[in-house]
Protein backbone atom coordinates (compact mmCIF):
# COMPACT_ATOMS: atom_id res chain seq x y z
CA UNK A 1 190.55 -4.80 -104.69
CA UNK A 2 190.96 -1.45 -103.17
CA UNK A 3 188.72 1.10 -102.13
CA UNK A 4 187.91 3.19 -105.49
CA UNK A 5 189.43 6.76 -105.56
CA UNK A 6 186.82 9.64 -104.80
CA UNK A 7 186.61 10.54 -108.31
CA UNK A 8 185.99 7.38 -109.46
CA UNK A 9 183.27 6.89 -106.49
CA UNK A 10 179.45 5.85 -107.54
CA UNK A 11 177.26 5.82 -104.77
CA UNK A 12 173.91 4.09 -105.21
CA UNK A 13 170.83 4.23 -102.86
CA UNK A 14 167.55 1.69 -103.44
CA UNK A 15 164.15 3.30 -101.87
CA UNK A 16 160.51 2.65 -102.42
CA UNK A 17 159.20 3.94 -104.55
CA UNK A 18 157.25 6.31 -102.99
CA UNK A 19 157.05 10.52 -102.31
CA UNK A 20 157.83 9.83 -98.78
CA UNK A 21 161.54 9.18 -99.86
CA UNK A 22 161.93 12.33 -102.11
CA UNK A 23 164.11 13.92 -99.14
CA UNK A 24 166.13 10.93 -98.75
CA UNK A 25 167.22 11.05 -102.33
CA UNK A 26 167.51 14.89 -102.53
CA UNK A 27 169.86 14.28 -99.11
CA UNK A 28 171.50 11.44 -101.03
CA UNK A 29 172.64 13.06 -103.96
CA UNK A 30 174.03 16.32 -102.35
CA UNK A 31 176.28 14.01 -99.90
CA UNK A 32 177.57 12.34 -103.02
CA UNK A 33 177.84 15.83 -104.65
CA UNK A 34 180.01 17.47 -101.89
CA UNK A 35 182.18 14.24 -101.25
CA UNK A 36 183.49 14.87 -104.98
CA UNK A 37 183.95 18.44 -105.21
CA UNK A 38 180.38 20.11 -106.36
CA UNK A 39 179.95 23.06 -105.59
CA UNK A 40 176.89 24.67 -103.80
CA UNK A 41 175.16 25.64 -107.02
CA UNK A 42 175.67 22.43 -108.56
CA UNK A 43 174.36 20.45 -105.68
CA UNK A 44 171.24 22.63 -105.93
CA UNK A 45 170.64 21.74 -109.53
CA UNK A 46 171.78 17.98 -108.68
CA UNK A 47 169.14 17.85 -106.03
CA UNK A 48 166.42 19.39 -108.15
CA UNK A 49 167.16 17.08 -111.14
CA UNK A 50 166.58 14.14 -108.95
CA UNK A 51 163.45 15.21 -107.13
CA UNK A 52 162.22 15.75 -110.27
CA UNK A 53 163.06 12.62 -112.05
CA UNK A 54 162.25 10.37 -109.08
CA UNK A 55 158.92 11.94 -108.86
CA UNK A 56 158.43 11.14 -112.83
CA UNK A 57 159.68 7.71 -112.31
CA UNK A 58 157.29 7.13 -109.28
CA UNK A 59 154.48 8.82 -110.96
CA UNK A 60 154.09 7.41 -114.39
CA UNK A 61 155.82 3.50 -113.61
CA UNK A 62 154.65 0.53 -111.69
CA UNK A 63 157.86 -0.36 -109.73
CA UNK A 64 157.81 -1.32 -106.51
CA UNK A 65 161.90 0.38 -106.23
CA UNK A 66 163.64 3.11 -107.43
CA UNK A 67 167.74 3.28 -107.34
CA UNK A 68 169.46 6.84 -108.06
CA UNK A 69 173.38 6.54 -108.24
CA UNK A 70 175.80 9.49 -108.20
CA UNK A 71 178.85 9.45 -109.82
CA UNK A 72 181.64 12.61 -109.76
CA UNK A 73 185.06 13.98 -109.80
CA UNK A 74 185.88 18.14 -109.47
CA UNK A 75 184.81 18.27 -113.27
CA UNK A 76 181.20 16.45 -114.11
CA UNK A 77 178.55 14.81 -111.63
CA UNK A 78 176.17 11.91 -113.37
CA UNK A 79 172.98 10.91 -111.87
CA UNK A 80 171.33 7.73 -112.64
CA UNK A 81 167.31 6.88 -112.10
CA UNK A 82 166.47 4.16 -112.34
CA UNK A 83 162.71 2.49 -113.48
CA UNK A 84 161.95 5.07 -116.49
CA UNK A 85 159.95 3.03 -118.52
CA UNK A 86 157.11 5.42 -118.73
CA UNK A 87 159.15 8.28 -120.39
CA UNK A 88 159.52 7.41 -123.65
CA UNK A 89 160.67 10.53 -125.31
CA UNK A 90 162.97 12.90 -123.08
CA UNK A 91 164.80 14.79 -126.22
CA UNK A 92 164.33 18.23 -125.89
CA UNK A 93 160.94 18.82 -123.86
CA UNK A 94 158.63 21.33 -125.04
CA UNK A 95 157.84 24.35 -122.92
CA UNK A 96 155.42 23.61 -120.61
CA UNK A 97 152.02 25.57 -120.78
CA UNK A 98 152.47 28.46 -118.25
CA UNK A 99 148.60 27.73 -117.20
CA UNK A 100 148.96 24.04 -116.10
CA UNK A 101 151.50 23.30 -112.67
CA UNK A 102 152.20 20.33 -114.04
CA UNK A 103 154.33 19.09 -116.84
CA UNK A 104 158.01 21.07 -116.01
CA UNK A 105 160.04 18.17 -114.47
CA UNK A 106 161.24 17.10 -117.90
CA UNK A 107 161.48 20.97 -119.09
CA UNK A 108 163.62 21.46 -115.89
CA UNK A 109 166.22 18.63 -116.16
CA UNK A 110 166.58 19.27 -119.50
CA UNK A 111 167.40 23.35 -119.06
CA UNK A 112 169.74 22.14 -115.83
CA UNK A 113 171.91 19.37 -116.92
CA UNK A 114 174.61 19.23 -119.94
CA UNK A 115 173.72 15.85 -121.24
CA UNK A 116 169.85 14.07 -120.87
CA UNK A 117 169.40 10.55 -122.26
CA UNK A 118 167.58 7.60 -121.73
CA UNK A 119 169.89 4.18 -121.25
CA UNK A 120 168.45 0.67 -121.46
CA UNK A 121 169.93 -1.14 -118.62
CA UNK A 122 169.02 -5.14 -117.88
CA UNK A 123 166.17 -4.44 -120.40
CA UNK A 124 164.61 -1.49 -118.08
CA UNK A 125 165.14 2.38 -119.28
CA UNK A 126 167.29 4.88 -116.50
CA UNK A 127 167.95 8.47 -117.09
CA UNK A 128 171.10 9.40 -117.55
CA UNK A 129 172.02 12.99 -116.50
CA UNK A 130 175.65 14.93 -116.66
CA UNK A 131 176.31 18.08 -115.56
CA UNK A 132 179.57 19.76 -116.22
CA UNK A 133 181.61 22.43 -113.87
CA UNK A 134 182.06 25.41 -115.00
């Protein structure tokens, strides 16, 4: 089997799960991002979206591992985080209380991407995030 065309390219990368690796999978994503076509802006958002739902994942989960894949052509990106047990309801996040600094990661991915939803995968629950060009 051949090497996959770059639109058809999903690159995957497995960390600990811990803070420490936040830049890894911020640098991650934005390599995958460019390599298909995204543009600056795009990789931005694509980069927040993950530090935000890695830090989620890591914060309210017990997994030792957390695996982000990006998948992308010149017209939609998809990122995939993995271990998301612990967020049970992602539809539509409520504002976040402008008094408290946490509580906007969910708020954030939700206002960024085109498409939010949680995937059961093997019997564990991954985010599931599209954004759109354009």
């Amino acid at each position: 089997m051949g090497v996959p065309e770059s639109s058809e390219r999903d690159r995957q990368l497995t960390v600990s799960a811990e803070f420490k690796n936040l830049g890894r999978l911020r640098e991650h994503v934005a390599t995958a991002a460019h390599e298909t076509g995204a543009s600056d802006d795009i990789v931005e958002q694509l980069q927040l979206v993950v530090s935000e739902l890695a830090t989620n994942a890591m914060q309210y989960n017990d997994a030792d591992m957390l695996t982000v894949s990006v998948r992308g052509d010149d017209s939609s990106w998809t990122i995939e985080v993995s271990n998301a047990d612990g967020l049970a309801e992602i539809d539509a996040p409520a504002l976040p209380n402008p008094d408290v600094l946490a509580g906007r990661g969910l708020f954030l991915v939700d206002a960024v991407m085109d498409r939010v939803e949680l995937v059961d995968i093997d019997g564990r629950l991954h985010v599931r995030c599209v954004k759109f060009a354009g």
